[in-house]
Protein backbone atom coordinates (compact mmCIF):
# COMPACT_ATOMS: atom_id res chain seq x y z
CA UNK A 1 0.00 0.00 0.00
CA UNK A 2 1.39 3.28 -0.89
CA UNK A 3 2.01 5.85 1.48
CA UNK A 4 0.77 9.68 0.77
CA UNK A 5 3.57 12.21 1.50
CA UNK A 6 4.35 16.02 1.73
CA UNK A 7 7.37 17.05 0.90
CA UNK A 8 8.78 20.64 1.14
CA UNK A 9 11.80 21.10 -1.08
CA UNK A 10 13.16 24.87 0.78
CA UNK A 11 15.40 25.05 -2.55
CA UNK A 12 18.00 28.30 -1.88
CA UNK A 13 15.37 30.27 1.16
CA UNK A 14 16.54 30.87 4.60
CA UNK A 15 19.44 31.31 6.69
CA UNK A 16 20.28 28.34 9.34
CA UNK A 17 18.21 30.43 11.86
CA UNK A 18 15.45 31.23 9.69
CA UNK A 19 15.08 27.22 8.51
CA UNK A 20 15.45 26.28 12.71
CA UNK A 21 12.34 28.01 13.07
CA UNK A 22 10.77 27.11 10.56
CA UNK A 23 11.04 23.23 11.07
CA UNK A 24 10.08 24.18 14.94
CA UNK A 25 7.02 25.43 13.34
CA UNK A 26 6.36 22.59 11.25
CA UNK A 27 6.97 19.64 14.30
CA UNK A 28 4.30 21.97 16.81
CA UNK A 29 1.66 21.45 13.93
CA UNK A 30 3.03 17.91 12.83
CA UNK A 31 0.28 17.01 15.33
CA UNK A 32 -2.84 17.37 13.20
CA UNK A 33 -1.46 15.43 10.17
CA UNK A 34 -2.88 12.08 10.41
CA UNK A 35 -0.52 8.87 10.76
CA UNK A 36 -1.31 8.11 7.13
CA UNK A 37 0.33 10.90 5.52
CA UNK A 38 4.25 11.19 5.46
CA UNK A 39 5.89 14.71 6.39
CA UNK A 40 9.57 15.12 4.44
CA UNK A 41 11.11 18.42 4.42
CA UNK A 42 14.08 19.39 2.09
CA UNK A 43 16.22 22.40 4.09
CA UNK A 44 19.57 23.78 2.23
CA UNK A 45 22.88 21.75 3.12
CA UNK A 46 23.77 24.50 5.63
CA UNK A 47 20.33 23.71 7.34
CA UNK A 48 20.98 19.68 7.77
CA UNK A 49 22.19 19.20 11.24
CA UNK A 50 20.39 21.89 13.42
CA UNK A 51 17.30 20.93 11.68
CA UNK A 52 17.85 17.15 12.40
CA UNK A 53 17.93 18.49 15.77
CA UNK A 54 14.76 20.78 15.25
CA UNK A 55 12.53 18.27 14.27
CA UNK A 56 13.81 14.96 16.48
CA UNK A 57 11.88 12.73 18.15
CA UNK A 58 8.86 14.23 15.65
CA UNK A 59 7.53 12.11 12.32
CA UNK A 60 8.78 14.56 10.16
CA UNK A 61 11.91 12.81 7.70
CA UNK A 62 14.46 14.55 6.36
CA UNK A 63 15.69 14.81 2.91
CA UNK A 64 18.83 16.86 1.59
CA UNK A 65 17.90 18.38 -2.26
CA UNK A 66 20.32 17.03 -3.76
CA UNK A 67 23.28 14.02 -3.93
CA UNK A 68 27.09 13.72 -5.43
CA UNK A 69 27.25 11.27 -7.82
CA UNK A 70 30.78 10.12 -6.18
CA UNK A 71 31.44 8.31 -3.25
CA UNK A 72 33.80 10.45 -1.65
CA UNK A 73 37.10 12.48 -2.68
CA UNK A 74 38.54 15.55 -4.31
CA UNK A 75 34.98 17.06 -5.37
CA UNK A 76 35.16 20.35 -4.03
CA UNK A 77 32.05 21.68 -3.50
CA UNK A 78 30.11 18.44 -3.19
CA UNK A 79 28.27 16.53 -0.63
CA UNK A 80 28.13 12.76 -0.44
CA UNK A 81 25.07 10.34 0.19
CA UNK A 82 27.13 9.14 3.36
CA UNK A 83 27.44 13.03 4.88
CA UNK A 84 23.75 13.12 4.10
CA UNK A 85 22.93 10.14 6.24
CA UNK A 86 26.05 11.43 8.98
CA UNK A 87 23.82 14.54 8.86
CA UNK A 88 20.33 12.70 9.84
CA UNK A 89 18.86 12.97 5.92
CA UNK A 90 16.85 9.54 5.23
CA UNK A 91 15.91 11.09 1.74
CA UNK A 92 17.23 13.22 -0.66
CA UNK A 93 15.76 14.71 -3.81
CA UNK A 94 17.58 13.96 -7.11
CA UNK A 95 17.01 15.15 -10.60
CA UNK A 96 15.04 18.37 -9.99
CA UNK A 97 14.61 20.57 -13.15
CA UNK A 98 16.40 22.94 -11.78
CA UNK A 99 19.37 20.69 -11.63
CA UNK A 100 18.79 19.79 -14.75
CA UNK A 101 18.15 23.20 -16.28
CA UNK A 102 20.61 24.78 -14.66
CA UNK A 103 23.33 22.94 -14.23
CA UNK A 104 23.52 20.68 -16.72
CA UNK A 105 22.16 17.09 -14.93
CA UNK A 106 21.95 14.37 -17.42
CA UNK A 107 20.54 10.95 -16.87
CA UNK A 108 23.24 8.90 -16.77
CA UNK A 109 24.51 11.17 -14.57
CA UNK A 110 21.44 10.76 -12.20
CA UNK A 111 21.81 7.07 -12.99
CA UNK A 112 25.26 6.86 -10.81
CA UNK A 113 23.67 9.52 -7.78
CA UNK A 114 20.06 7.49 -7.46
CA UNK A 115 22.29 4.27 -7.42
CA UNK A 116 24.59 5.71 -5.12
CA UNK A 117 21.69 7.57 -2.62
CA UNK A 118 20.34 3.47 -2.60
CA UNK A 119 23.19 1.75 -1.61
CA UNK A 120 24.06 4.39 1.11
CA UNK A 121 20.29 3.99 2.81
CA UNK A 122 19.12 6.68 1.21
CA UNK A 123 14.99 7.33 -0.80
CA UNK A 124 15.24 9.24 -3.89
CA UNK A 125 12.80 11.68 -4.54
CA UNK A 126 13.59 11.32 -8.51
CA UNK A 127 12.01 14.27 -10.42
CA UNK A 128 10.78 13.65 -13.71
CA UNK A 129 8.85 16.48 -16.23
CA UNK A 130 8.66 18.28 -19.59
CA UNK A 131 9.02 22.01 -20.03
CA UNK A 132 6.67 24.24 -21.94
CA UNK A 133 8.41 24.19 -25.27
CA UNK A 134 7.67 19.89 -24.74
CA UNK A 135 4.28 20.40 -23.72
CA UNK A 136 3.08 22.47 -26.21
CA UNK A 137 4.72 20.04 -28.57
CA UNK A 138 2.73 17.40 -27.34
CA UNK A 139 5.75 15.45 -26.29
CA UNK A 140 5.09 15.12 -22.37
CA UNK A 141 4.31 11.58 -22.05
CA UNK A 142 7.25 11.11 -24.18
CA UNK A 143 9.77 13.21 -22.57
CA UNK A 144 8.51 11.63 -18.86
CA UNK A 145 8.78 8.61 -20.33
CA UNK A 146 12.29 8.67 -21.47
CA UNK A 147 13.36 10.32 -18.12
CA UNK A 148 11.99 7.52 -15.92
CA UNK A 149 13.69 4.57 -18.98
CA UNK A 150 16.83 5.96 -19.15
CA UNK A 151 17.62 6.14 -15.24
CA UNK A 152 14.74 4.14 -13.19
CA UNK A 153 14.92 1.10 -15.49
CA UNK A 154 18.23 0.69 -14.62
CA UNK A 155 17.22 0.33 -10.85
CA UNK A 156 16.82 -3.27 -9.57
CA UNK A 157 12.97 -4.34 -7.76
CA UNK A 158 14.77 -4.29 -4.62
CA UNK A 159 16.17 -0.96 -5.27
CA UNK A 160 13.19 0.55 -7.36
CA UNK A 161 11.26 0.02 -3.96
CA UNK A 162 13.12 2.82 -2.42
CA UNK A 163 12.41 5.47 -4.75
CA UNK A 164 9.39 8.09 -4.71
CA UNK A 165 8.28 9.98 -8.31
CA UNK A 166 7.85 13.21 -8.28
CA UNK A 167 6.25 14.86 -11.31
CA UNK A 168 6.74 18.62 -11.87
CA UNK A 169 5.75 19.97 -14.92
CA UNK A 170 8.55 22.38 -16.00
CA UNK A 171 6.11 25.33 -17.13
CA UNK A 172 4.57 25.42 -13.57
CA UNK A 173 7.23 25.62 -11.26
CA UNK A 174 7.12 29.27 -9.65
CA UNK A 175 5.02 30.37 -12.30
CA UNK A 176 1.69 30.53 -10.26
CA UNK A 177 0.36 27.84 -13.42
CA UNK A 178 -0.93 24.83 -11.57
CA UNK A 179 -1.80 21.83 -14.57
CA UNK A 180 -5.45 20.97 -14.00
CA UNK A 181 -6.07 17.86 -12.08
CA UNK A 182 -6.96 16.17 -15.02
CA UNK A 183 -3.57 16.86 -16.35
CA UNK A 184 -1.65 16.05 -13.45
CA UNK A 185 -3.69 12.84 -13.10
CA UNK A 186 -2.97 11.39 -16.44
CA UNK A 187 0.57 12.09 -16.58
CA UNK A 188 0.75 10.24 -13.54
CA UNK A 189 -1.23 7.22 -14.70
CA UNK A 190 0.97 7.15 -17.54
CA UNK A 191 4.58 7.16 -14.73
CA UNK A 192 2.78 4.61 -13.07
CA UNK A 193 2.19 2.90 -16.62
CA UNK A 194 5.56 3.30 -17.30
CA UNK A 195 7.18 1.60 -13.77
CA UNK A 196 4.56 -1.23 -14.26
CA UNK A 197 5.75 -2.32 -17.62
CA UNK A 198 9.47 -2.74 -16.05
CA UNK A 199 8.37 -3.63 -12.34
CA UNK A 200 4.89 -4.99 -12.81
CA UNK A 201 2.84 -4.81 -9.62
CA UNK A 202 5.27 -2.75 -7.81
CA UNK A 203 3.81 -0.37 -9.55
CA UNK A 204 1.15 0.17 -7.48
CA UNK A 205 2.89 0.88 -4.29
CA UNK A 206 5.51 3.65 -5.34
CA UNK A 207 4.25 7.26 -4.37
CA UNK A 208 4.24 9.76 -7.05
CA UNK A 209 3.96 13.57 -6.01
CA UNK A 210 2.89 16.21 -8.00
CA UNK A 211 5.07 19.60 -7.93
CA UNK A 212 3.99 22.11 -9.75
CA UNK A 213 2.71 24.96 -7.41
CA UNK A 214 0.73 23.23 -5.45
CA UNK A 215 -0.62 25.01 -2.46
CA UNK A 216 -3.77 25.04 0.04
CA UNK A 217 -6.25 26.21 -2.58
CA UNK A 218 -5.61 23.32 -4.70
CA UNK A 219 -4.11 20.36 -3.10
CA UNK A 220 -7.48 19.22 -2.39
CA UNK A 221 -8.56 18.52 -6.03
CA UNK A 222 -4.99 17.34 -7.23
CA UNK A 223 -4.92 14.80 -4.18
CA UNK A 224 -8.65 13.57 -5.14
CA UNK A 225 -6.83 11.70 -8.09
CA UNK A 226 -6.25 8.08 -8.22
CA UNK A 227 -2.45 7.93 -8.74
CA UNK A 228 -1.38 11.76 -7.42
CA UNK A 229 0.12 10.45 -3.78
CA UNK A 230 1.04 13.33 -2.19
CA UNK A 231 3.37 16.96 -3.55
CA UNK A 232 6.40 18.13 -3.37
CA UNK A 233 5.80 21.68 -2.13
CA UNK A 234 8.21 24.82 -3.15
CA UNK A 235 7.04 28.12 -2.07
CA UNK A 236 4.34 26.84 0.03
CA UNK A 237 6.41 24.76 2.34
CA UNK A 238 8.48 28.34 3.56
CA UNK A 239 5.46 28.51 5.53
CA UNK A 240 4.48 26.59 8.31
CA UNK A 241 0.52 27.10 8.32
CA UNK A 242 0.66 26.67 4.20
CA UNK A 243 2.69 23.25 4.47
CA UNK A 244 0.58 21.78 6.87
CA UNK A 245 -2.63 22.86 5.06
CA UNK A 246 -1.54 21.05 2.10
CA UNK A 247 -0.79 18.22 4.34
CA UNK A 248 -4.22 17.90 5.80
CA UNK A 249 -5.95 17.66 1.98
CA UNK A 250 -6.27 14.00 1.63
């Protein structure tokens, strides 16, 4: 049985003081989100180990927002799966367009830091979604498609278990555009279409988030859908009351 999740990706927002507070603020309303839906937020790398300590002892995971694609070494700059996991992460998100868009992120490059995030005890939050050029093209299915072939398929069962989709469609992010649940829905019928034909049943119990400014007014109706599991909140999840909001539409 899937699980339904939240997620708040803080992207670049925040100093270390700033993000203390606000996971303080997120654990003393953690309360009213029922057992059945998962709490994950995503602070900067700064964030990692005062917020660990924010938000222990509470149900709320932690996730860094992104992964090096090398073990360990002379990668200035970087930050490994196993410092994420030293730091108190238990997720990390991987594959976000902004990676992708803006610094260049390739699959097979993804390939080696979902593999890696795995084998060091780590979820993926693997993001997969077209821009507008792609969706006025009609390509979307295709370009999702190809996103989740190229780097999921090369996942094991065992390890494909571990991961959690999140869909963001490019030409929504920050834009104030929402896609209409109807949108969001069949794109992810067609993710789920695409995991089943490599994993079969397994299918049915990965959670796929939708992230493409979602936010109280319309989590409701996006979370009504049959395979949308949960979101991966952006601006939103800077505030405490808005996070929480979304959290309680299911």
């Amino acid at each position: 049985m899937r699980k339904n999740i939240v997620a708040g990706n803080w992207k670049m927002n925040t100093t270390v003081a700033e993000g203390v507070e606000l996971a303080k603020a997120v654990v003393a309303k953690s309360s009213e989100v029922p057992a059945s839906t998962g709490l994950i937020i995503a602070p900067p790398f700064t964030h990692l180990v005062p917020v660990a300590e924010a938000i222990k002892g509470s149900v709320i995971g932690l996730s860094a927002q992104n992964c090096a694609d090398k073990e360990k070494g002379a990668y200035t700059g970087e930050v490994s799966a196993d410092m994420l996991v030293s730091a108190g992460c238990a997720y990390t998100i991987l594959g976000h367009s902004e990676r992708r868009q803006y610094y260049g992120e390739t699959d097979a490059k993804l390939v080696e830091k979902v593999k890696l995030a795995i084998a060091h005890g780590l979820s993926p939050i693997f993001c997969v979604g077209e821009n507008l050029e792609e969706r006025e093209a009609g390509r979307h299915f295709d370009v999702v498609t190809e996103q989740i072939k190229n780097v999921l398929y090369t996942l094991s069962a065992e390890e494909m278990a571990k991961v959690i989709i999140a869909y963001e469609p490019v030409w929504a992010i920050g834009t104030g555009k929402t896609a209409t649940a109807g949108q969001a829905q069949e794109i992810h019928a067609c993710i789920r279409k695409v995991v089943a034909e490599k994993f079969g049943e397994l299918a049915e119990d990965i959670t796929i988030l939708y992230g493409g400014s979602c936010k109280p007014s319309n989590a409701k109706e996006l979370f009504a859908c049959p395979d949308i599991d949960g979101g991966l909140i952006g601006g939103a999840a800077l505030k405490a009351d808005d996070f929480i909001a979304i959290a309680l539409s299911f």
